[in-house]
Protein backbone atom coordinates (compact mmCIF):
# COMPACT_ATOMS: atom_id res chain seq x y z
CA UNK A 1 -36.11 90.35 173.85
CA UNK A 2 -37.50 86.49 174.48
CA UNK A 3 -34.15 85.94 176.63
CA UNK A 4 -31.74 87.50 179.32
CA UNK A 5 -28.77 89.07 178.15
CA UNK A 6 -25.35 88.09 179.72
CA UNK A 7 -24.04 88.98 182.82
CA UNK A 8 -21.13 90.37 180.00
CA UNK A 9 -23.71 91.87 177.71
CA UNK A 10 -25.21 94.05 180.60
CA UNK A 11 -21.66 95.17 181.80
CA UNK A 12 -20.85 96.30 178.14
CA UNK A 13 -24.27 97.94 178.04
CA UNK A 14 -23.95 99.80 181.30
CA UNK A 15 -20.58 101.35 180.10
CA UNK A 16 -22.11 103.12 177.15
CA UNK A 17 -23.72 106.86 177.78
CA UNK A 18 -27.11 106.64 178.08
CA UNK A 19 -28.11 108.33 174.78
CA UNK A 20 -26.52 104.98 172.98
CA UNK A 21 -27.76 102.44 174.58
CA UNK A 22 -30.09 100.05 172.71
CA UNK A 23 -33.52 100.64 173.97
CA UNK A 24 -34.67 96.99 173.34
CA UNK A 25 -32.18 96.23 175.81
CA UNK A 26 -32.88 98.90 178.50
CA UNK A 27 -36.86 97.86 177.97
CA UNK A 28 -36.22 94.27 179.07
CA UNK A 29 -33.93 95.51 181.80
CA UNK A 30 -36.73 98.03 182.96
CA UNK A 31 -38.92 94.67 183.94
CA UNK A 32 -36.10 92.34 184.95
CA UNK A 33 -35.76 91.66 188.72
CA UNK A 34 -32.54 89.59 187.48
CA UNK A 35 -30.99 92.12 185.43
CA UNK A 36 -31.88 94.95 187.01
CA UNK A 37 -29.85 93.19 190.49
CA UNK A 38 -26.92 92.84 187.83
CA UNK A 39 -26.66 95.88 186.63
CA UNK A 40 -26.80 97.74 190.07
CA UNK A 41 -24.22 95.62 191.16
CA UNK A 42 -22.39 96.73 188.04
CA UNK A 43 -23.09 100.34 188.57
CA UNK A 44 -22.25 100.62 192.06
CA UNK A 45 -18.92 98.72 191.30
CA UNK A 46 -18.39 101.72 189.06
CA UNK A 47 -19.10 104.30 191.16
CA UNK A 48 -16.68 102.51 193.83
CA UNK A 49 -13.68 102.32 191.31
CA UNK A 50 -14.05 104.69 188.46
CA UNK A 51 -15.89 107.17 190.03
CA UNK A 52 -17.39 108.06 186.82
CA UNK A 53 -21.05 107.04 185.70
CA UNK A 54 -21.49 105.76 181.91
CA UNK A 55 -21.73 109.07 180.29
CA UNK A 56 -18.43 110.39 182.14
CA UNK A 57 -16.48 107.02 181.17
CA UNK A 58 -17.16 108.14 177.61
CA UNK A 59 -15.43 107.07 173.97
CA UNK A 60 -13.42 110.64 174.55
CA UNK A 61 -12.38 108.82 177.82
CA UNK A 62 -10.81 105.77 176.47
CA UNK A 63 -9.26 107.53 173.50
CA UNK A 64 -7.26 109.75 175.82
CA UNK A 65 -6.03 106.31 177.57
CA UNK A 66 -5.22 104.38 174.49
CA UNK A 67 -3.41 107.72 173.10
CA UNK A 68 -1.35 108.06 176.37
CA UNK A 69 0.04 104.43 175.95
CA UNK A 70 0.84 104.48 172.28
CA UNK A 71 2.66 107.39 173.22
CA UNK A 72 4.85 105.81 175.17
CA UNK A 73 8.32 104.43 174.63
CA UNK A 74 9.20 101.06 176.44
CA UNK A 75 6.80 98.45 175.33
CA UNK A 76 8.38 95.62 177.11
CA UNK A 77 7.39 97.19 180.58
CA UNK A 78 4.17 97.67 182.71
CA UNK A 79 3.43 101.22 183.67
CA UNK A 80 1.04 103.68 185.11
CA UNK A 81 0.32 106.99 183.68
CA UNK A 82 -1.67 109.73 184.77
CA UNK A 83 -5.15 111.19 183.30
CA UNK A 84 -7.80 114.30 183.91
CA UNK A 85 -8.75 113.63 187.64
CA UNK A 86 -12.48 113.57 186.44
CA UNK A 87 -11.90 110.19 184.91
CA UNK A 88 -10.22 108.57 187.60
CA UNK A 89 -10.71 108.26 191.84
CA UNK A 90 -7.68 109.18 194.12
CA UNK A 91 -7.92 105.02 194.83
CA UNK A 92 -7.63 104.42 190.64
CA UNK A 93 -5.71 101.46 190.13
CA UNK A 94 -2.70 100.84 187.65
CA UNK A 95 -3.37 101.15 183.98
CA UNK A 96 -2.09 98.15 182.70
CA UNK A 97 -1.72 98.48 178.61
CA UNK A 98 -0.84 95.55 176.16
CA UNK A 99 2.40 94.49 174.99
CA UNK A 100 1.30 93.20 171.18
CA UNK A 101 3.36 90.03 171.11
CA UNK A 102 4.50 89.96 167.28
CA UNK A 103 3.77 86.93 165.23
CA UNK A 104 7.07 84.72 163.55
CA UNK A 105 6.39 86.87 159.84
CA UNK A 106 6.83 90.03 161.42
CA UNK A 107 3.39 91.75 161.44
CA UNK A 108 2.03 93.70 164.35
CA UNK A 109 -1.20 93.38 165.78
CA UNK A 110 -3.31 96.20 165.68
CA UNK A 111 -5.22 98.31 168.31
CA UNK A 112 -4.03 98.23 172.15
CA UNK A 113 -5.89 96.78 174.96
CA UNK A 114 -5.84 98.34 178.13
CA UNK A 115 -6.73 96.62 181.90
CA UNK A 116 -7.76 98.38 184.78
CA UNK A 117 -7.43 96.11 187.92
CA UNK A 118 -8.61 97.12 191.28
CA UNK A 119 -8.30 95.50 194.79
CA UNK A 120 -11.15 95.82 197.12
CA UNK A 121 -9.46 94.75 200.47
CA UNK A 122 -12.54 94.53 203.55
CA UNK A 123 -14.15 98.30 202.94
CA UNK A 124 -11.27 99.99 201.36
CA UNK A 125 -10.51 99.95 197.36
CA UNK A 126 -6.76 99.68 197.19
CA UNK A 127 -4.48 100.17 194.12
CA UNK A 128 -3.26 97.24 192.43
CA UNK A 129 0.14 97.40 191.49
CA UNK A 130 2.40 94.72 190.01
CA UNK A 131 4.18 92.47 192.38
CA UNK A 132 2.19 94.21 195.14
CA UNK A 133 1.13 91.74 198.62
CA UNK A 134 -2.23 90.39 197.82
CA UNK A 135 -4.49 88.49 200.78
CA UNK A 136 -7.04 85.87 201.09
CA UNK A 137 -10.27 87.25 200.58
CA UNK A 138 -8.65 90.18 198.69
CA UNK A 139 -11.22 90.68 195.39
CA UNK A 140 -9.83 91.94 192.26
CA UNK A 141 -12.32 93.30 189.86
CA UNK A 142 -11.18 94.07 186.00
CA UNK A 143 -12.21 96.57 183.13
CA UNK A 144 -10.90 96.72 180.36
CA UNK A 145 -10.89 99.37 177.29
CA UNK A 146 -10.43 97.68 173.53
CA UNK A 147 -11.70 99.40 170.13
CA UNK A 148 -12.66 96.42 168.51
CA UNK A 149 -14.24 93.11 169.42
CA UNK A 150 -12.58 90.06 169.62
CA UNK A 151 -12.45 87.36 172.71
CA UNK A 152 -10.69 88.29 176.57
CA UNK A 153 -9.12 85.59 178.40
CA UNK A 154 -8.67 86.27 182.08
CA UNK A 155 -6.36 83.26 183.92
CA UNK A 156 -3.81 82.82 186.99
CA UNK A 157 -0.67 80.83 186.92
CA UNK A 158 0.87 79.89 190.34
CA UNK A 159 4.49 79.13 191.00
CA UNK A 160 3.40 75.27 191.45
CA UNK A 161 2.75 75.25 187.44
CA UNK A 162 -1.01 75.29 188.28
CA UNK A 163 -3.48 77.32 185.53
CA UNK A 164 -6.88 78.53 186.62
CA UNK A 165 -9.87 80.25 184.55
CA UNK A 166 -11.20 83.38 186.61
CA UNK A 167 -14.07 83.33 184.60
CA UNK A 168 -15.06 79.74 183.64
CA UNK A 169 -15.03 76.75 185.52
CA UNK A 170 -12.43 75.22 183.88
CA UNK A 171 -11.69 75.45 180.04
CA UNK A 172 -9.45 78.28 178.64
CA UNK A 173 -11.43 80.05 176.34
CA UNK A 174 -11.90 83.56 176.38
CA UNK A 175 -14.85 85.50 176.77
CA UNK A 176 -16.58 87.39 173.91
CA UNK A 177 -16.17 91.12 174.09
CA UNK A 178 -17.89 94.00 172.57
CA UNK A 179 -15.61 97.30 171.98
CA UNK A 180 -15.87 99.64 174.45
CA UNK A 181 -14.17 102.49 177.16
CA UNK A 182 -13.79 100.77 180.75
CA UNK A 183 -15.72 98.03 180.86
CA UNK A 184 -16.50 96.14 184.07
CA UNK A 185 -15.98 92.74 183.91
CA UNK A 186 -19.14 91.44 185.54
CA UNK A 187 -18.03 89.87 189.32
CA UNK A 188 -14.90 90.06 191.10
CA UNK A 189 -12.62 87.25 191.52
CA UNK A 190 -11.80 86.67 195.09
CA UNK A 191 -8.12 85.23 195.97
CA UNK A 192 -7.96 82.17 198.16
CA UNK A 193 -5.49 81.05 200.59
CA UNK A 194 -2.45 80.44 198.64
CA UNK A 195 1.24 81.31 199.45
CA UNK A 196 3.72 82.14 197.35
CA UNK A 197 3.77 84.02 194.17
CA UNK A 198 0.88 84.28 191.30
CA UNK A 199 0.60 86.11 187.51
CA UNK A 200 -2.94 86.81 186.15
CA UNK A 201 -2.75 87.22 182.62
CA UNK A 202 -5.38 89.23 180.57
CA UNK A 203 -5.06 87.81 176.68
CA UNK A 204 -7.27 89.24 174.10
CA UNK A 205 -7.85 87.90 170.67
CA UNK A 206 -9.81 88.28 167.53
CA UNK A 207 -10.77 84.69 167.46
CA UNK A 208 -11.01 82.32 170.43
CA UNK A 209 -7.53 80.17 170.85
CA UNK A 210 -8.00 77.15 172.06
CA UNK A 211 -7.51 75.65 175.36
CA UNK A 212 -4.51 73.35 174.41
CA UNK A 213 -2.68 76.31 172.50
CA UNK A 214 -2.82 78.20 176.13
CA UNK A 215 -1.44 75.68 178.28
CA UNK A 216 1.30 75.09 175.82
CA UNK A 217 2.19 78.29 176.06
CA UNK A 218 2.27 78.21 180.09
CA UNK A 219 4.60 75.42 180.17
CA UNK A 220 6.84 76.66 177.38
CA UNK A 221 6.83 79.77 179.00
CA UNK A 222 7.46 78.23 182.67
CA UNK A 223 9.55 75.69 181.41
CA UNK A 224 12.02 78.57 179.71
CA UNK A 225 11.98 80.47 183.04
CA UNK A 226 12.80 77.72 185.21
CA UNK A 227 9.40 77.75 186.38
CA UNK A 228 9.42 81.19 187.84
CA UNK A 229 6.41 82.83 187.28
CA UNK A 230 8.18 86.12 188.45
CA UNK A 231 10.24 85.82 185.11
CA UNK A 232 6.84 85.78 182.78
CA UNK A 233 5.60 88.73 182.20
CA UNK A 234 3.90 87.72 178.68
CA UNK A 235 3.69 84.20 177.11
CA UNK A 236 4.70 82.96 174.15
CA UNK A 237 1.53 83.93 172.07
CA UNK A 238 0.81 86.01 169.31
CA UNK A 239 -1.61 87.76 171.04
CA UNK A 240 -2.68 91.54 173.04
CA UNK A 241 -1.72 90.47 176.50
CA UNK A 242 -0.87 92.04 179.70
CA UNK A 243 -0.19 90.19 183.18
CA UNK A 244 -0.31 91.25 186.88
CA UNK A 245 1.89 89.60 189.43
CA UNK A 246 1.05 88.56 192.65
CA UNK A 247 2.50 88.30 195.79
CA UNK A 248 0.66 86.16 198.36
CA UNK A 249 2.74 85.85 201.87
């Protein structure tokens, strides 16, 4: 391996058990100051909020969350369900699972993606939960579980109208992601000092939309609910999508 891997690559590589993952990969890691740093960022952030290593947070793992959800009967709403206590810390944070937004013709979109979110407030870990009061300095730190890959798009809409990328510096485009069982999204995003209310949607795609489809959506979406982000729970996309709302006092 001529080149470092991804800050994304590594996180998708650290959630697999051990006995899968690529050895090319762990070789360069094994004399890699840089990724080696990553990585025990990534695995400490795991042991903080999963409380499962790699091997624990297994295939079996994710199946048992994404049969849970299709079990369910109220897709419109947000919910939080419980699994084996091996998988999950006392501070676990809400399971947030996708809402497949159905395209004009009537097909569904298959699979079901499903967001962890977690709060790390000054030493404690506390659960995020929809609407919930959320601080400056607050960090929020995702993973996500999805059997196939495609692109995640991770973004926050205020109630001014503004739209901000969590994870690049300004463009829309989502993220290319592997398949995989509670995922860390490499980094935390830490909130700033804005008051009011905030939604921080999570959009996942088989092929990357572009920037210009997104915002249209936003303002469609904001213009429809009188520009109350409260009211938005999805956007007008036919997409996987969940959101997370935000209440900053």
């Amino acid at each position: 391996m001529s080149a470092c891997p991804s800050r994304l690559e590594l996180s998708h590589w650290e959630a697999q058990p051990e006995p899968s993952r690529p050895a090319e990969l762990a070789h360069h890691v094994g004399g890699c100051d840089r990724c080696a740093s990553i990585l025990a960022d990534i695995s400490e952030a795991r042991a903080v909020l999963l409380g499962a290593n790699p091997a624990e947070a297994s295939t079996r793992a994710a199946r048992a969350i994404l049969e849970t959800a299709r079990q369910r009967k109220a897709p419109r709403r947000w919910f939080k369900f419980l699994v084996p206590a091996i998988l999950v810390p006392a501070a676990a944070a809400f399971l947030f699972v996708a809402r497949p937004s159905l395209p004009t013709h009537g097909v569904g979109v298959k699979g079901k993606l499903v967001v962890e979110t977690y709060c790390k407030r000054g030493d404690a870990v506390v659960e995020a939960s929809d609407g919930g009061d959320y601080f400056e300095g607050d960090r929020l730190r995702f993973a996500y579980t999805q059997d196939r890959p495609g692109f995640l798009l991770v973004f926050g809409v205020d109630d001014e109208g503004k739209v901000f990328p969590y994870y690049q510096e300004a463009a829309l485009v989502g993220m290319p992601v592997q398949a995989g069982a509670r995922v860390l999204l490499p980094g935390a995003v830490e909130l700033d000092a804005h008051k009011g209310w905030e939604r921080i949607y999570m959009v996942w795609t088989e092929a990357p939309l572009l920037d210009t489809a997104v915002r249209g959506a936003v303002a469609s979406s904001l213009a429809a609910a009188n520009g109350d982000v409260r009211r938005i729970s999805d956007l007008d996309l036919p997409v996987e999508q969940v959101s997370l709302l935000l209440r900053r006092p």
